[in-house]
C-alpha atoms as a PDB file:
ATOM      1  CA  UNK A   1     105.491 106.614  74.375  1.00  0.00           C
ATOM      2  CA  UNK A   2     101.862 107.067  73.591  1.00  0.00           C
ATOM      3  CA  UNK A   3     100.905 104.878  76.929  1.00  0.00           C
ATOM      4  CA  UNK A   4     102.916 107.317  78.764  1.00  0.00           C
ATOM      5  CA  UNK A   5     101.602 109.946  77.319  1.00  0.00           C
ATOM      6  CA  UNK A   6      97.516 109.004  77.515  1.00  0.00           C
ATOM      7  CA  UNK A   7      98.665 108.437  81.420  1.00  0.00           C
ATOM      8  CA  UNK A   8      99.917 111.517  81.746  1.00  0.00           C
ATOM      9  CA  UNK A   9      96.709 113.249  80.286  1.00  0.00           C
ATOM     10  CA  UNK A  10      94.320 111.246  82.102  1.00  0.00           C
ATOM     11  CA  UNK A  11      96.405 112.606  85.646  1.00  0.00           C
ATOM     12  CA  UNK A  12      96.355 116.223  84.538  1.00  0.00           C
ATOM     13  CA  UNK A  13      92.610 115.620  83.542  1.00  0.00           C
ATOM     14  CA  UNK A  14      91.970 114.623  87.485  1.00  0.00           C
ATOM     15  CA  UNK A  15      92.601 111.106  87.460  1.00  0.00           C
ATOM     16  CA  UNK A  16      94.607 110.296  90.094  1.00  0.00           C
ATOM     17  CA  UNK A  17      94.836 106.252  89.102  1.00  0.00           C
ATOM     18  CA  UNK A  18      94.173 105.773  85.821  1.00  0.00           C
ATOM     19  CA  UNK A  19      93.506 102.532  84.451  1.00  0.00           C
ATOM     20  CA  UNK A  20      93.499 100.574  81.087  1.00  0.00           C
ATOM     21  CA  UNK A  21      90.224 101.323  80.580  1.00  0.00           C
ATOM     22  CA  UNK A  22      90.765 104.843  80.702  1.00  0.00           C
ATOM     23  CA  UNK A  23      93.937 104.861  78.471  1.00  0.00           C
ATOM     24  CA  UNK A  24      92.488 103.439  75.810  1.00  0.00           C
ATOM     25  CA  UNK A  25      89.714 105.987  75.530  1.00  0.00           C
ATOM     26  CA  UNK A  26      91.951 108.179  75.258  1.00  0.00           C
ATOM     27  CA  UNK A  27      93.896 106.656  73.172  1.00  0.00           C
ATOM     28  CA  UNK A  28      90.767 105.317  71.004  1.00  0.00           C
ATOM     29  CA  UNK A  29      89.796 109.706  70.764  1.00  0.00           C
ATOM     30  CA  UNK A  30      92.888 109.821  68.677  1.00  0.00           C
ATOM     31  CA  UNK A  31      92.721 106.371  66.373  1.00  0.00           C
ATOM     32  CA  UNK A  32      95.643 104.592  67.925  1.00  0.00           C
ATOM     33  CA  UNK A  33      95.689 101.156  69.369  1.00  0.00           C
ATOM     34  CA  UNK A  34      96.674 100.593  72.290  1.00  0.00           C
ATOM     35  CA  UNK A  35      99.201  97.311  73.302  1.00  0.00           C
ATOM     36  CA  UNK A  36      97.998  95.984  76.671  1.00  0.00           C
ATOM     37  CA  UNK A  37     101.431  94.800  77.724  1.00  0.00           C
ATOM     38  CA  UNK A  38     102.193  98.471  77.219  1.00  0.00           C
ATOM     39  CA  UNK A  39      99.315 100.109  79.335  1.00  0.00           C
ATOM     40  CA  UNK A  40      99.981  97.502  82.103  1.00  0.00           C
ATOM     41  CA  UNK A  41     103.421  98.494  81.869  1.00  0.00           C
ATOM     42  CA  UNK A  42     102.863 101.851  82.319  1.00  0.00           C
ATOM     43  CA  UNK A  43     100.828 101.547  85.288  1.00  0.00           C
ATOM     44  CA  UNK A  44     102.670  99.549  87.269  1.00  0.00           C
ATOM     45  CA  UNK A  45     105.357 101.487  86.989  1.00  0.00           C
ATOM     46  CA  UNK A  46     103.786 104.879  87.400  1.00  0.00           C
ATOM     47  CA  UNK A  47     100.965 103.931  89.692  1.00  0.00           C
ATOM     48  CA  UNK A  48     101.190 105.879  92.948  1.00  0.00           C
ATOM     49  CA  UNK A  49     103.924 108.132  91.735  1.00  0.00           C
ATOM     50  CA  UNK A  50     103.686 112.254  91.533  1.00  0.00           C
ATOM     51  CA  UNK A  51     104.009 112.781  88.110  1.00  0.00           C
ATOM     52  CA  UNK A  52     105.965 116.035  87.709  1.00  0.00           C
ATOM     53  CA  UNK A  53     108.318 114.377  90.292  1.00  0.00           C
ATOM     54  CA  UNK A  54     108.295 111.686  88.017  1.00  0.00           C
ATOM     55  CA  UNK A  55     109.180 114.646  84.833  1.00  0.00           C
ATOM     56  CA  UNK A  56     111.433 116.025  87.038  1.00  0.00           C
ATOM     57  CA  UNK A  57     113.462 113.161  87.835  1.00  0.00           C
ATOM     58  CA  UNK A  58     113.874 112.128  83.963  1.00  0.00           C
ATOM     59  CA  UNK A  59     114.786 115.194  82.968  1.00  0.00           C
ATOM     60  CA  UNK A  60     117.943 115.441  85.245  1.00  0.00           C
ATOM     61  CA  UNK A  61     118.783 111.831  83.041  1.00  0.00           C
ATOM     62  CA  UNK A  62     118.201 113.629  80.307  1.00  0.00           C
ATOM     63  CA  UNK A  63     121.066 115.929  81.009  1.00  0.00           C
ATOM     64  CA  UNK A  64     123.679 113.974  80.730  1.00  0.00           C
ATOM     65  CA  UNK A  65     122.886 112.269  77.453  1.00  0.00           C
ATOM     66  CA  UNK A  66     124.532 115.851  75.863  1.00  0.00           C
ATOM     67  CA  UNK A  67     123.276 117.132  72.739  1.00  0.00           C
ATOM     68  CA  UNK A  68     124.140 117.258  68.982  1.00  0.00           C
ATOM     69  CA  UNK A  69     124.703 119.901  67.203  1.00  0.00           C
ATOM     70  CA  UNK A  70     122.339 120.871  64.126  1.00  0.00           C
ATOM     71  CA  UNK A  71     123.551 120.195  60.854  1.00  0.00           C
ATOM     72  CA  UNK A  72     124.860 122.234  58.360  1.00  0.00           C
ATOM     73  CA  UNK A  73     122.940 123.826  55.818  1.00  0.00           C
ATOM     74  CA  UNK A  74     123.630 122.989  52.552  1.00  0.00           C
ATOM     75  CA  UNK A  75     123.036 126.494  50.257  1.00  0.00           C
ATOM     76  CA  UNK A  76     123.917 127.893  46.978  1.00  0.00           C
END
């Protein structure tokens, strides 16, 4: 989730194709490693792609995974 999210920063920061290099700095800016299988991952799949599209589309998925309800609390 972290890949995703350092791509999704470096777009809204003006990149329009980040790459590795770039997700790990900003990755590095918060002290977590990064997993190159991961960022290449993430790129591939992403690369080219409009990312609120991309938000949009998963969120509709989202949907129909339902929700739980909270859980009781316990008082006295």
């Amino acid at each position: 989730m972290k890949h995703v999210a350092a791509y999704m920063l470096a777009v809204l920061g003006g990149k329009e194709s980040p790459t590795a290099e770039d997700l790990k700095t900003i990755l590095a800016a918060v002290d977590a490693k990064a997993d190159d299988a991961s960022l290449d991952l993430v790129i591939k799949e992403l690369s080219g792609k409009d990312i609120a599209t991309v938000i949009a589309e998963g969120s509709t998925k989202l949907v129909s995974m339902g929700g739980g309800g909270g859980g009781g609390g316990g008082g006295g």
